[in-house]
PDB file of N, CA and C in Angstrom:
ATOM      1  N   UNK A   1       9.061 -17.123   9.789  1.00  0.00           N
ATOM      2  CA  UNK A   1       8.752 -17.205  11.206  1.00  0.00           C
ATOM      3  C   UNK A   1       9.808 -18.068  11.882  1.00  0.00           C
ATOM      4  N   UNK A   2      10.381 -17.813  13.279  1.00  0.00           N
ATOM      5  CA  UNK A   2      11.356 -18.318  13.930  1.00  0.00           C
ATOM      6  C   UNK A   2      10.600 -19.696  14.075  1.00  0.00           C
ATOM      7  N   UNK A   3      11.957 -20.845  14.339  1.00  0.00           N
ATOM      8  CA  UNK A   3      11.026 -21.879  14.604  1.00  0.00           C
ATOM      9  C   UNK A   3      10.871 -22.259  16.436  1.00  0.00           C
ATOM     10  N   UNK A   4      10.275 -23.081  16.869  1.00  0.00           N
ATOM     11  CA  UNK A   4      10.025 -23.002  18.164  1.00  0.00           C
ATOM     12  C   UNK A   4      11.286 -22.818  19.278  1.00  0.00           C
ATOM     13  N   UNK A   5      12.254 -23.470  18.516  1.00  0.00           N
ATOM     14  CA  UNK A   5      14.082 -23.440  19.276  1.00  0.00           C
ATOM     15  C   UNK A   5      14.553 -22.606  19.193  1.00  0.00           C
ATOM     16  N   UNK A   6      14.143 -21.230  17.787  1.00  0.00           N
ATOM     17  CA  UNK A   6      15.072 -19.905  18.193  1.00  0.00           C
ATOM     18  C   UNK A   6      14.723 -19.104  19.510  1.00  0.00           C
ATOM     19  N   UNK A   7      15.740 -18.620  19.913  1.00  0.00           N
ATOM     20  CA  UNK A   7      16.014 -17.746  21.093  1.00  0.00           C
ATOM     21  C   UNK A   7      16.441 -16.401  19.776  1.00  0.00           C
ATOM     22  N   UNK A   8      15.868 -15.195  20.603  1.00  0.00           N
ATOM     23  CA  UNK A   8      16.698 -14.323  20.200  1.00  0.00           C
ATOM     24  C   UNK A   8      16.751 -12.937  21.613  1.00  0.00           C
ATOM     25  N   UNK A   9      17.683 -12.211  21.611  1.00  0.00           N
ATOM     26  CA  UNK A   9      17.373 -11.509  22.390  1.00  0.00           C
ATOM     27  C   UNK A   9      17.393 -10.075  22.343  1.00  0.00           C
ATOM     28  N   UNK A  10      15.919  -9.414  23.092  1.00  0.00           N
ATOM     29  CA  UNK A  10      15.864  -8.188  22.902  1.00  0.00           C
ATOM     30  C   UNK A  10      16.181  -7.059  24.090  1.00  0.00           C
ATOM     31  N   UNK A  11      15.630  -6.008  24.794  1.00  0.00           N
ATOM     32  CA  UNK A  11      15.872  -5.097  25.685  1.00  0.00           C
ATOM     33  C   UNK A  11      14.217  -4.538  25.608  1.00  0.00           C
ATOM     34  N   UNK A  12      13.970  -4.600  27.628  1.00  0.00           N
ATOM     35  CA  UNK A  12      12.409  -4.090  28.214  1.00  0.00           C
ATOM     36  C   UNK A  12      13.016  -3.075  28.466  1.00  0.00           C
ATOM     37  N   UNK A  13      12.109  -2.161  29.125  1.00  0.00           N
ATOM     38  CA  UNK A  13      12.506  -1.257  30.135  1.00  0.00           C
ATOM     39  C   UNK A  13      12.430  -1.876  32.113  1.00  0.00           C
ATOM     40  N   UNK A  14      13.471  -1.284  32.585  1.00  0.00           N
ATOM     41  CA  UNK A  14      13.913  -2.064  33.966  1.00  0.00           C
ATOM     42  C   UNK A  14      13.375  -0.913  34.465  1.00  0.00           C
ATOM     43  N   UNK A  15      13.930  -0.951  35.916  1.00  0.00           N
ATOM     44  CA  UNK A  15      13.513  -0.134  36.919  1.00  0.00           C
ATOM     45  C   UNK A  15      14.513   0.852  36.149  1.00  0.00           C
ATOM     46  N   UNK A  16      14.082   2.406  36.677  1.00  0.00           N
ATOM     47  CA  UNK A  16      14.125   4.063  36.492  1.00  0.00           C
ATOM     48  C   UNK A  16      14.064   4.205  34.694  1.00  0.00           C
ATOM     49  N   UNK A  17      13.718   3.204  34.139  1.00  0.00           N
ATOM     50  CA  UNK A  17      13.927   3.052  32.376  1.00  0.00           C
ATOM     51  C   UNK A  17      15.105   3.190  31.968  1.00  0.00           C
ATOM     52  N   UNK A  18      16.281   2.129  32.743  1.00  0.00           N
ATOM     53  CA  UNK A  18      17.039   1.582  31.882  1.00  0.00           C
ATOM     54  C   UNK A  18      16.971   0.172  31.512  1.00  0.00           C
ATOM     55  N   UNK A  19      17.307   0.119  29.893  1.00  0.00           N
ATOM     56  CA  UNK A  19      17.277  -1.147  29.027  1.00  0.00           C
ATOM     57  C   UNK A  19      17.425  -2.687  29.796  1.00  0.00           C
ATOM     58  N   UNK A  20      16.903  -3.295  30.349  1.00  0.00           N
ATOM     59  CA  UNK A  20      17.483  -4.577  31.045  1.00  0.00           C
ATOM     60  C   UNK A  20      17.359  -5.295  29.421  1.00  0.00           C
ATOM     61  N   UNK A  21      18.222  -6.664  29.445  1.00  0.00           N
ATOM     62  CA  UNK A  21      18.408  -7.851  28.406  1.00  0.00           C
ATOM     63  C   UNK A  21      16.883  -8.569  28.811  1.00  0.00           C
ATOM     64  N   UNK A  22      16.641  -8.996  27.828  1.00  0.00           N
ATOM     65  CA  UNK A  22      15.286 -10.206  27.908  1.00  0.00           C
ATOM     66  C   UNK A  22      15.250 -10.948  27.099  1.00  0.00           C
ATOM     67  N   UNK A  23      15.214 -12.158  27.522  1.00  0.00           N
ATOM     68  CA  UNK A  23      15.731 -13.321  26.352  1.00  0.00           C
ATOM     69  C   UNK A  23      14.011 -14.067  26.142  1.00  0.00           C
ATOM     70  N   UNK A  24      13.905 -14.125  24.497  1.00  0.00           N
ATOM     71  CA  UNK A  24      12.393 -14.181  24.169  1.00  0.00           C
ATOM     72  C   UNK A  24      12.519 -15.823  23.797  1.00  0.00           C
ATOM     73  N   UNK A  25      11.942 -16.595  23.538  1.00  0.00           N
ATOM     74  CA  UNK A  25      11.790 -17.949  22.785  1.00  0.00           C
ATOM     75  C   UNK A  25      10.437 -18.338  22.363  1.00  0.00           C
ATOM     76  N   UNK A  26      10.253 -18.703  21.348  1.00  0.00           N
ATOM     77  CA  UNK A  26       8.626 -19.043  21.208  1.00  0.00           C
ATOM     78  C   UNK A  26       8.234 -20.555  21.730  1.00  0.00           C
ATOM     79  N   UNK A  27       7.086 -20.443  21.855  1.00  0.00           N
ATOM     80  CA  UNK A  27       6.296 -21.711  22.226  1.00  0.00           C
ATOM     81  C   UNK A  27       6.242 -22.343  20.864  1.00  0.00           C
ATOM     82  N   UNK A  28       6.267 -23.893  21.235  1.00  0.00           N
ATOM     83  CA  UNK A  28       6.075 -25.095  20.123  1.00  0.00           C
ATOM     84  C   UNK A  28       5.120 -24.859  19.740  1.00  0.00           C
ATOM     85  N   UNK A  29       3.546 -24.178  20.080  1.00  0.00           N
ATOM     86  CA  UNK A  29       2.724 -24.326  18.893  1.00  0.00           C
ATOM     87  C   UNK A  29       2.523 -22.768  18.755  1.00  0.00           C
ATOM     88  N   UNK A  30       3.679 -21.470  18.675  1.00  0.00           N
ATOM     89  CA  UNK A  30       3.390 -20.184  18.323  1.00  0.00           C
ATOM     90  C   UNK A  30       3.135 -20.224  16.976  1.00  0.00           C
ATOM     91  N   UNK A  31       2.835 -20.898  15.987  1.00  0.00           N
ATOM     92  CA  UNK A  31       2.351 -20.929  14.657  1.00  0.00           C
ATOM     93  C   UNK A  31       0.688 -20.652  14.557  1.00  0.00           C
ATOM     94  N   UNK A  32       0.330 -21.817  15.286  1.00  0.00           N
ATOM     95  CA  UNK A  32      -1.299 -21.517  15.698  1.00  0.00           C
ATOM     96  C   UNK A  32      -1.844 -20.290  16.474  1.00  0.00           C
ATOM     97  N   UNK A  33      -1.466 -19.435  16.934  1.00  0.00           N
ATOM     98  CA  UNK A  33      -1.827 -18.885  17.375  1.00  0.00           C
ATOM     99  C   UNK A  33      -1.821 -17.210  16.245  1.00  0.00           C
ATOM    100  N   UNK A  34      -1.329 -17.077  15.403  1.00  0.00           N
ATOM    101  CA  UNK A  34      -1.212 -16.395  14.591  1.00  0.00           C
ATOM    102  C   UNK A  34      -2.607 -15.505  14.214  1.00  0.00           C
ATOM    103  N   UNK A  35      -2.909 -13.897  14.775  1.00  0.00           N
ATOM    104  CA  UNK A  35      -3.920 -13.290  14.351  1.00  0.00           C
ATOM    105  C   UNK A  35      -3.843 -12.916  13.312  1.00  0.00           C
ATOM    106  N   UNK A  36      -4.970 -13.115  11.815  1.00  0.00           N
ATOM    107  CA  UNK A  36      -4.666 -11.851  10.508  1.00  0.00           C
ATOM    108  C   UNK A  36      -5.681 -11.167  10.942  1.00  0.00           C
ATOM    109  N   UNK A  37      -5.532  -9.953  10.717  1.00  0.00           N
ATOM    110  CA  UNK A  37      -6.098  -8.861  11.107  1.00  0.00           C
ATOM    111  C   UNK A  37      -6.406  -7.610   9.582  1.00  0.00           C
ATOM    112  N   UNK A  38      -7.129  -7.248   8.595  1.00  0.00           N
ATOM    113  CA  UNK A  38      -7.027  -6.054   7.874  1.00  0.00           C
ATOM    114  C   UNK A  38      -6.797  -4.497   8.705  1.00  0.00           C
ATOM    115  N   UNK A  39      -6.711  -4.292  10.196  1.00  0.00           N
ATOM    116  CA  UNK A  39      -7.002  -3.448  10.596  1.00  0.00           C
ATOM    117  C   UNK A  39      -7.191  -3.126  12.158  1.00  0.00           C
ATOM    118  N   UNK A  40      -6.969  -2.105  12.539  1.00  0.00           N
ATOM    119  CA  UNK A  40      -7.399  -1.697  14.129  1.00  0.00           C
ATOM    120  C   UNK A  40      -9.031  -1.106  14.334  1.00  0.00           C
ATOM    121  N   UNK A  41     -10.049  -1.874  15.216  1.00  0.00           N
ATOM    122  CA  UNK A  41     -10.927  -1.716  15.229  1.00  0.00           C
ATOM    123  C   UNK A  41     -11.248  -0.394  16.651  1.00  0.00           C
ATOM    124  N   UNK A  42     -10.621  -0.338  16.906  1.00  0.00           N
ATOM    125  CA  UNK A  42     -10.255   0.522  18.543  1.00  0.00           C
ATOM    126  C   UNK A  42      -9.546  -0.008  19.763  1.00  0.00           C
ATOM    127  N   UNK A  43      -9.423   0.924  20.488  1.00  0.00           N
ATOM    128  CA  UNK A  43      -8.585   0.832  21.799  1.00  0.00           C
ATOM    129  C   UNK A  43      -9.355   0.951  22.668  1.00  0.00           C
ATOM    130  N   UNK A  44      -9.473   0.619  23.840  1.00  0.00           N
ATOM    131  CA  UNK A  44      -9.845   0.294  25.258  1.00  0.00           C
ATOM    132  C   UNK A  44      -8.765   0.598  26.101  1.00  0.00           C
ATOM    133  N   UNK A  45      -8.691   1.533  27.338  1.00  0.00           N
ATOM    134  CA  UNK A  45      -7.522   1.589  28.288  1.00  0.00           C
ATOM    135  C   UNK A  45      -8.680   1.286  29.584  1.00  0.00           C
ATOM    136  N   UNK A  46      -8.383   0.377  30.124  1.00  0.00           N
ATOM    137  CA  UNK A  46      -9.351   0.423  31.668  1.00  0.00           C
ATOM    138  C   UNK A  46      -8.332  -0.667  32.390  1.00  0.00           C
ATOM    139  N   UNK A  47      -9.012   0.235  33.491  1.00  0.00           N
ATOM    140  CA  UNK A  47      -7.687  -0.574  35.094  1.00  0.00           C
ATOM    141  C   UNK A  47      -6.546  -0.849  34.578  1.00  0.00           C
ATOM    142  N   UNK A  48      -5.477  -0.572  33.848  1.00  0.00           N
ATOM    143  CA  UNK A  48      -4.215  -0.778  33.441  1.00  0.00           C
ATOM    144  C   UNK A  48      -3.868  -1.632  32.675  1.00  0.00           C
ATOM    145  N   UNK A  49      -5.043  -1.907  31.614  1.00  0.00           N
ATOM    146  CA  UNK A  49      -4.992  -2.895  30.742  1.00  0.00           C
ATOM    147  C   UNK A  49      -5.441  -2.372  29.348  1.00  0.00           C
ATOM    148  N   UNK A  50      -5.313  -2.662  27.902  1.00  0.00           N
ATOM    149  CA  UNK A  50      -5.389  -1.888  27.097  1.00  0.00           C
ATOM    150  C   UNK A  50      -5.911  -2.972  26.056  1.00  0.00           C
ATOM    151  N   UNK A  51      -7.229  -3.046  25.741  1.00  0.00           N
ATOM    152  CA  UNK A  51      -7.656  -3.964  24.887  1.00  0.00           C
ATOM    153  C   UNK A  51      -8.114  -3.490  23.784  1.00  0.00           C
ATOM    154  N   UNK A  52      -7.277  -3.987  22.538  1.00  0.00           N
ATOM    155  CA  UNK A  52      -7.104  -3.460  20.960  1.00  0.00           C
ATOM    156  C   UNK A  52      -7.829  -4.255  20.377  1.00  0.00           C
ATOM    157  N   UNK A  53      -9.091  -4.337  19.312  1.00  0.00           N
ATOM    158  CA  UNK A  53     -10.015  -4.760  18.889  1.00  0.00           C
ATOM    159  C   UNK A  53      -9.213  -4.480  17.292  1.00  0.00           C
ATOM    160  N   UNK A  54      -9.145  -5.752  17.079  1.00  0.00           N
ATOM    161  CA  UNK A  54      -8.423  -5.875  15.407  1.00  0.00           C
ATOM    162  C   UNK A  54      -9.637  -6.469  14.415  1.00  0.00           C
ATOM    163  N   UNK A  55      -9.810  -5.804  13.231  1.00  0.00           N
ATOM    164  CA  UNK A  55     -10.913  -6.203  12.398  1.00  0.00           C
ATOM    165  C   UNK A  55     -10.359  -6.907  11.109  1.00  0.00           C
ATOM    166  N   UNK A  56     -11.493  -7.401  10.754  1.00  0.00           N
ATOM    167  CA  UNK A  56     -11.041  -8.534   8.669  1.00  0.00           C
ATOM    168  C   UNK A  56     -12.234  -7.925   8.392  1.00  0.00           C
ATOM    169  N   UNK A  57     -11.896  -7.606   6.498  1.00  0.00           N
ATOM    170  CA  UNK A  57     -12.921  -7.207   5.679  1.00  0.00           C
ATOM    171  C   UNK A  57     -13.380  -8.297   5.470  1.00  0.00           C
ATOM    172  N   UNK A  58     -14.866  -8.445   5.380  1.00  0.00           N
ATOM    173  CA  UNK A  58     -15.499  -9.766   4.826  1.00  0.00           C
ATOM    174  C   UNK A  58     -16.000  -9.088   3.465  1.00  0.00           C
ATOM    175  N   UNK A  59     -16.228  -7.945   3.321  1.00  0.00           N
ATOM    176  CA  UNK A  59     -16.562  -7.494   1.609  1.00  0.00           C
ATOM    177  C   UNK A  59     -15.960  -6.209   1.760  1.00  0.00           C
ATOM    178  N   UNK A  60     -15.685  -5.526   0.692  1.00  0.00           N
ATOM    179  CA  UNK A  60     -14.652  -4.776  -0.109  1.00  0.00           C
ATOM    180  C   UNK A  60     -15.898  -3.626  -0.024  1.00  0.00           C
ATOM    181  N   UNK A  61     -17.541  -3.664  -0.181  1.00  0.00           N
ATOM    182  CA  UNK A  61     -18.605  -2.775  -0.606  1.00  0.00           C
ATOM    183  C   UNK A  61     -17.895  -2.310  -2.110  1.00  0.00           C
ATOM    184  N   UNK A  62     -18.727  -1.486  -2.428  1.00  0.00           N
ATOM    185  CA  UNK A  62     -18.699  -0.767  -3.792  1.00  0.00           C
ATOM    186  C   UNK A  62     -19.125   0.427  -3.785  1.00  0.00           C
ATOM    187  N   UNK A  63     -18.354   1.882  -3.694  1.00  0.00           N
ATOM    188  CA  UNK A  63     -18.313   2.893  -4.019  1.00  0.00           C
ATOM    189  C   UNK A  63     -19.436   3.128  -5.195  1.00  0.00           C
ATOM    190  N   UNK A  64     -19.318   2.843  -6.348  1.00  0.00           N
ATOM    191  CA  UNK A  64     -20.082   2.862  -6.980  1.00  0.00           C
ATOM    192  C   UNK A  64     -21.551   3.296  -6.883  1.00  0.00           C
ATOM    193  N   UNK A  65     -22.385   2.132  -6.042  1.00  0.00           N
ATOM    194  CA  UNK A  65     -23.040   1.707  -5.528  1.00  0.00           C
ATOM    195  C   UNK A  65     -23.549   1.536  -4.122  1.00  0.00           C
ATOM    196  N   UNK A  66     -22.732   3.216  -3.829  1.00  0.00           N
ATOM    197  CA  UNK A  66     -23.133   3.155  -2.184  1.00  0.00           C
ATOM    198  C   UNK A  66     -22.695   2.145  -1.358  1.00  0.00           C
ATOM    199  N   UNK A  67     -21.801   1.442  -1.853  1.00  0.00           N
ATOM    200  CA  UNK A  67     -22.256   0.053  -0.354  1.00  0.00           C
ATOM    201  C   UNK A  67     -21.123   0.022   0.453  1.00  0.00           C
ATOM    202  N   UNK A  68     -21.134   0.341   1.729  1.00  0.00           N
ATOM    203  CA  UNK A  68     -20.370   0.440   2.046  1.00  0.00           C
ATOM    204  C   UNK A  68     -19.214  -0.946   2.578  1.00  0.00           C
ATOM    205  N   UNK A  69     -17.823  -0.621   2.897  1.00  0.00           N
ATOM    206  CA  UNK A  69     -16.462  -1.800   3.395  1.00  0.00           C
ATOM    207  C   UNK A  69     -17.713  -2.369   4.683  1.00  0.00           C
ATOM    208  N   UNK A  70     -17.525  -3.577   4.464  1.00  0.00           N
ATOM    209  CA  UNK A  70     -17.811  -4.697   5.585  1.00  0.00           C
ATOM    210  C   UNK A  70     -16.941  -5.297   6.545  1.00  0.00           C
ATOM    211  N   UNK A  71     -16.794  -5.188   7.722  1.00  0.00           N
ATOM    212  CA  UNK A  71     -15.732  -5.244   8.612  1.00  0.00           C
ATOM    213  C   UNK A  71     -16.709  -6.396  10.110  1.00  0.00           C
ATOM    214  N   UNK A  72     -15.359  -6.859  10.201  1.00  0.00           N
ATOM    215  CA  UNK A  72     -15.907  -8.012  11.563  1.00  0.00           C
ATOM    216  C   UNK A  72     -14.978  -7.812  12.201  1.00  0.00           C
ATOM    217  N   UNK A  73     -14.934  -7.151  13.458  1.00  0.00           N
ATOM    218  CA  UNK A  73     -14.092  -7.598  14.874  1.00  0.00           C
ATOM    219  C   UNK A  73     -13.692  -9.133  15.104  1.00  0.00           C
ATOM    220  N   UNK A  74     -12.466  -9.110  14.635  1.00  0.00           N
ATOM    221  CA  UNK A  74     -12.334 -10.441  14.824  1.00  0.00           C
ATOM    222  C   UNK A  74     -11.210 -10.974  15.707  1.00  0.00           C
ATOM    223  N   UNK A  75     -10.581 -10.470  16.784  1.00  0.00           N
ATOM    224  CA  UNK A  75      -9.538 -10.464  17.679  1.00  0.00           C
ATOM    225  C   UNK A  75      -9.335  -9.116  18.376  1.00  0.00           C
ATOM    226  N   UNK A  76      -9.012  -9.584  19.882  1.00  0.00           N
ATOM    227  CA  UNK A  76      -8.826  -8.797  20.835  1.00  0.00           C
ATOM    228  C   UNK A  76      -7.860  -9.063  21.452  1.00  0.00           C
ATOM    229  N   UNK A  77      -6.474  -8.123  21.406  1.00  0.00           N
ATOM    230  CA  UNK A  77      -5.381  -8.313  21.972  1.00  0.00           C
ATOM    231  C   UNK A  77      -5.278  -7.559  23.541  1.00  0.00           C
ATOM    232  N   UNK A  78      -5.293  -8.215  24.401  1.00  0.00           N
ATOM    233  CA  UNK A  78      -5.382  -7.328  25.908  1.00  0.00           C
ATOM    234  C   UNK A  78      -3.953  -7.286  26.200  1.00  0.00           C
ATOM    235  N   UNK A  79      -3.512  -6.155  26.513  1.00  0.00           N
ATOM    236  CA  UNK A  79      -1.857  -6.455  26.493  1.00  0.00           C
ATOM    237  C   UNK A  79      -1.857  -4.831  28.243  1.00  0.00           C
ATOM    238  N   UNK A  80      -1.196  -5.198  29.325  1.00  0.00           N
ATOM    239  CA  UNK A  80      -0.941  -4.152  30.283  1.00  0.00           C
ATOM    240  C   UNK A  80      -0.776  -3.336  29.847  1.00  0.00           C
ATOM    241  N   UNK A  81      -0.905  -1.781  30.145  1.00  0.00           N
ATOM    242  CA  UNK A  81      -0.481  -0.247  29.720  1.00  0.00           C
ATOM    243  C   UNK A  81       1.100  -0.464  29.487  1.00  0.00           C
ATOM    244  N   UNK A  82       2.035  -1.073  30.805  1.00  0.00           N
ATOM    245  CA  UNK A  82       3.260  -1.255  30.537  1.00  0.00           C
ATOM    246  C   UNK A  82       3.482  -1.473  29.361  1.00  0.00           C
ATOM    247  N   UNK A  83       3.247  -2.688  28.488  1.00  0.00           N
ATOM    248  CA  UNK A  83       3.749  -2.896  27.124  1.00  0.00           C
ATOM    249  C   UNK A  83       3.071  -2.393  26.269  1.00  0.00           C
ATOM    250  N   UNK A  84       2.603  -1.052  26.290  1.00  0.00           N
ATOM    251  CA  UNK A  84       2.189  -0.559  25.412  1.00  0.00           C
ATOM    252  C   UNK A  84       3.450   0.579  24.991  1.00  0.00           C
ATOM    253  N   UNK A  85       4.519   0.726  25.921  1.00  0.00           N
ATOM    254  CA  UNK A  85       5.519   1.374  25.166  1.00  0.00           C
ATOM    255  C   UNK A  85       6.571   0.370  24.540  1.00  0.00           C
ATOM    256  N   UNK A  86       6.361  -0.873  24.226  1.00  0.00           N
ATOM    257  CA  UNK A  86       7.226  -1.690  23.837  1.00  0.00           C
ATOM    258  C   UNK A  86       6.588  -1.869  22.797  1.00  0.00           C
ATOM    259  N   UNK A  87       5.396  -2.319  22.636  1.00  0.00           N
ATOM    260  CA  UNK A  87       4.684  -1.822  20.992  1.00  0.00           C
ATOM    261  C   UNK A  87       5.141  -0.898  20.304  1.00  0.00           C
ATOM    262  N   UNK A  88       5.043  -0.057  20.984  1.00  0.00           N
ATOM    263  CA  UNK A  88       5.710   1.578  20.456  1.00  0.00           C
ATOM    264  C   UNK A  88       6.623   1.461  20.054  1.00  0.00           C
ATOM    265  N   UNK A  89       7.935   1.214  20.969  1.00  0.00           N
ATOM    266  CA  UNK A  89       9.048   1.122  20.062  1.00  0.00           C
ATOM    267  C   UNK A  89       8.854   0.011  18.865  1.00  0.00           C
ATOM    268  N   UNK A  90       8.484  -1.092  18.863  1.00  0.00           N
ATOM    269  CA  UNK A  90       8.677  -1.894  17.677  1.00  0.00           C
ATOM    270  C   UNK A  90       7.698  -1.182  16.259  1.00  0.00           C
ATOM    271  N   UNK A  91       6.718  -0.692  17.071  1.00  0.00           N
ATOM    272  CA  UNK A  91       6.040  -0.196  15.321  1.00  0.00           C
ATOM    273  C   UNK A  91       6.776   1.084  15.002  1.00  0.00           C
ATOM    274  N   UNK A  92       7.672   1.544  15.804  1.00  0.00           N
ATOM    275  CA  UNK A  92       8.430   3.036  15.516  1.00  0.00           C
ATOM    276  C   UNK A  92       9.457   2.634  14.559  1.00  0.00           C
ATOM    277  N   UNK A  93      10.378   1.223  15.225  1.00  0.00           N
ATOM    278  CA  UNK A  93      11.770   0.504  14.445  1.00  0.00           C
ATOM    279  C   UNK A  93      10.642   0.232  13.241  1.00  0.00           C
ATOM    280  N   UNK A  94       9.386  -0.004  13.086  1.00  0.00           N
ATOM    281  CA  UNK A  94       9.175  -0.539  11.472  1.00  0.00           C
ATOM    282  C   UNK A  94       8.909   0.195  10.577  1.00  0.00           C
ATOM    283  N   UNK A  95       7.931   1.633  10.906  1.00  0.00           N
ATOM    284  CA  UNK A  95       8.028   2.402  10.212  1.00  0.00           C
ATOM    285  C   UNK A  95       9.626   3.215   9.679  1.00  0.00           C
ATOM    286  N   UNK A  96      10.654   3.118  10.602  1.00  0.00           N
ATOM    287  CA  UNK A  96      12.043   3.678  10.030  1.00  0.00           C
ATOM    288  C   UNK A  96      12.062   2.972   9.135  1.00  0.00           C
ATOM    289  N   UNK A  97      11.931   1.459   9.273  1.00  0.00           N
ATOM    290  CA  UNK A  97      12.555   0.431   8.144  1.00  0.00           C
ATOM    291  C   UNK A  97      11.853   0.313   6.662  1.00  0.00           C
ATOM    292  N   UNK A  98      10.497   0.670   7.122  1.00  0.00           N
ATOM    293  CA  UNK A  98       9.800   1.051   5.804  1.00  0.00           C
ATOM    294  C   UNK A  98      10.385   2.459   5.085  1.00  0.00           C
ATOM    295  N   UNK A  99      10.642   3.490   5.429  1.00  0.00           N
ATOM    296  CA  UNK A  99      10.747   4.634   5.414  1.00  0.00           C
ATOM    297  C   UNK A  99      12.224   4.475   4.610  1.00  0.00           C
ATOM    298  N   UNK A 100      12.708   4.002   5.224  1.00  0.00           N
ATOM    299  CA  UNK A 100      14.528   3.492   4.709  1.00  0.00           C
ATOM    300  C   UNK A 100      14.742   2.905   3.417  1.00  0.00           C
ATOM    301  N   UNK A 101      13.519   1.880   3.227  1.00  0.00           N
ATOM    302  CA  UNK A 101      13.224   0.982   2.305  1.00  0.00           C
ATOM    303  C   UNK A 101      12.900   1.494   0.930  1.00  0.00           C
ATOM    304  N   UNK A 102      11.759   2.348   1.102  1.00  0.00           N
ATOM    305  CA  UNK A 102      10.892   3.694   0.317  1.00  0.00           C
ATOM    306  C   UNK A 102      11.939   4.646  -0.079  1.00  0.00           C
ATOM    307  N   UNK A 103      13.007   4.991   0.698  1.00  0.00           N
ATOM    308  CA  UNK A 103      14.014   5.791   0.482  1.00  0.00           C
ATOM    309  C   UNK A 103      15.035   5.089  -0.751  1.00  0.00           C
ATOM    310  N   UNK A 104      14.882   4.009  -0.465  1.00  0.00           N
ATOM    311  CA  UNK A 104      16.213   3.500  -1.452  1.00  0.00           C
ATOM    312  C   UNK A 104      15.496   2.933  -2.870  1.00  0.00           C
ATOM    313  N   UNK A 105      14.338   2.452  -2.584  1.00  0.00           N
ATOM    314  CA  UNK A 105      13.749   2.370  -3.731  1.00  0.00           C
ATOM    315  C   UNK A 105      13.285   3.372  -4.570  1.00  0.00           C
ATOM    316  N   UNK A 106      13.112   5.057  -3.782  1.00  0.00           N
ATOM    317  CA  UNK A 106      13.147   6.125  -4.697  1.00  0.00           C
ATOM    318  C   UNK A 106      14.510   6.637  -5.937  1.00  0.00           C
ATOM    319  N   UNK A 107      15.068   6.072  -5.054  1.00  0.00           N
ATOM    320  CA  UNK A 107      16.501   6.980  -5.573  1.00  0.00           C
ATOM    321  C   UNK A 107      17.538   5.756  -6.683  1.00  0.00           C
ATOM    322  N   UNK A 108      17.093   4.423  -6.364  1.00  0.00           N
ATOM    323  CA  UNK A 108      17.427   3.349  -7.584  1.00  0.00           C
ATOM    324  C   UNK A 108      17.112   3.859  -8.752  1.00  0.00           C
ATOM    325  N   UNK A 109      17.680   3.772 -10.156  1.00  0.00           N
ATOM    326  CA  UNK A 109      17.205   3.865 -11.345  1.00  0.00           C
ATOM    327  C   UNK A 109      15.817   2.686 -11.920  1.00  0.00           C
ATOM    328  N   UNK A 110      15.138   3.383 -12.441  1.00  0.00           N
ATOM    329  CA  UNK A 110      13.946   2.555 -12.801  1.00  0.00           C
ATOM    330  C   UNK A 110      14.540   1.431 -13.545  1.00  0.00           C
ATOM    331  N   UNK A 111      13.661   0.583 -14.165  1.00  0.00           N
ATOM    332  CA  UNK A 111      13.976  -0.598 -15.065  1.00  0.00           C
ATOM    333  C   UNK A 111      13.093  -0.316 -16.218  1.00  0.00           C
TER     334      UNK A 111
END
C-alpha cells in the first residue's frame, strides 16, 4: 500500500471524454479505512448515485449437510454513476493483468 506522501498520477474523463491528468494522493489515515469484503452483495442505481453492498462469509455452511454459505452485508460503497466508468476501466486493466499473468504461467515449463 502507497504510503500517505505518494502522489501518483492517473487520467478521468474531461469534458466531450477526453482523458484530463488527475493527480491522486492518499490521506494520512487511508490505512484505516480499508474494506475486506468476500464479495458483491448487489447494486443500487437511484438519483445518480450507485450504492454497492459488499458481503464477508461468517460460515463456509456444508454441502454435505444442506447448510447453506452464511453471508453478512458488511459495507456499502456509494460512489456517483459518473465513476462508475472509472471502476470499469480499473477492473477491465485487472482482469487483462490477470489474464496476462494466467497466460504466462500456462506456457512456463512445470517444476
Amino acid at each position: 500500500m502507497a504510503a500517505a506522501d505518494d502522489k501518483s498520477t492517473n487520467t478521468a474523463p474531461g469534458k466531450n471524454g477526453a482523458k484530463r491528468p488527475v493527480r491522486i494522493s492518499y490521506a494520512p489515515d487511508f490505512a484505516s479505512k480499508a474494506a475486506y469484503a468476500d464479495g458483491v452483495h448487489g447494486v443500487l442505481l437511484h438519483g445518480g448515485v450507485a450504492h454497492i453492498d459488499l458481503y464477508q462469509v461468517i460460515s463456509p455452511g456444508n454441502e454435505k449437510q444442506n447448510q447453506p454459505e452464511q453471508r453478512v452485508v458488511s459495507h456499502r460503497m456509494v460512489l456517483p454513476l459518473a465513476a462508475l466508468g472509472e471502476l470499469g476501466q480499473i477492473i477491465g486493466s485487472m482482469r487483462q493483468a490477470a489474464q496476462k499473468v494466467a497466460k504466462q504461467r500456462a506456457t512456463e515449463p512445470q517444476k
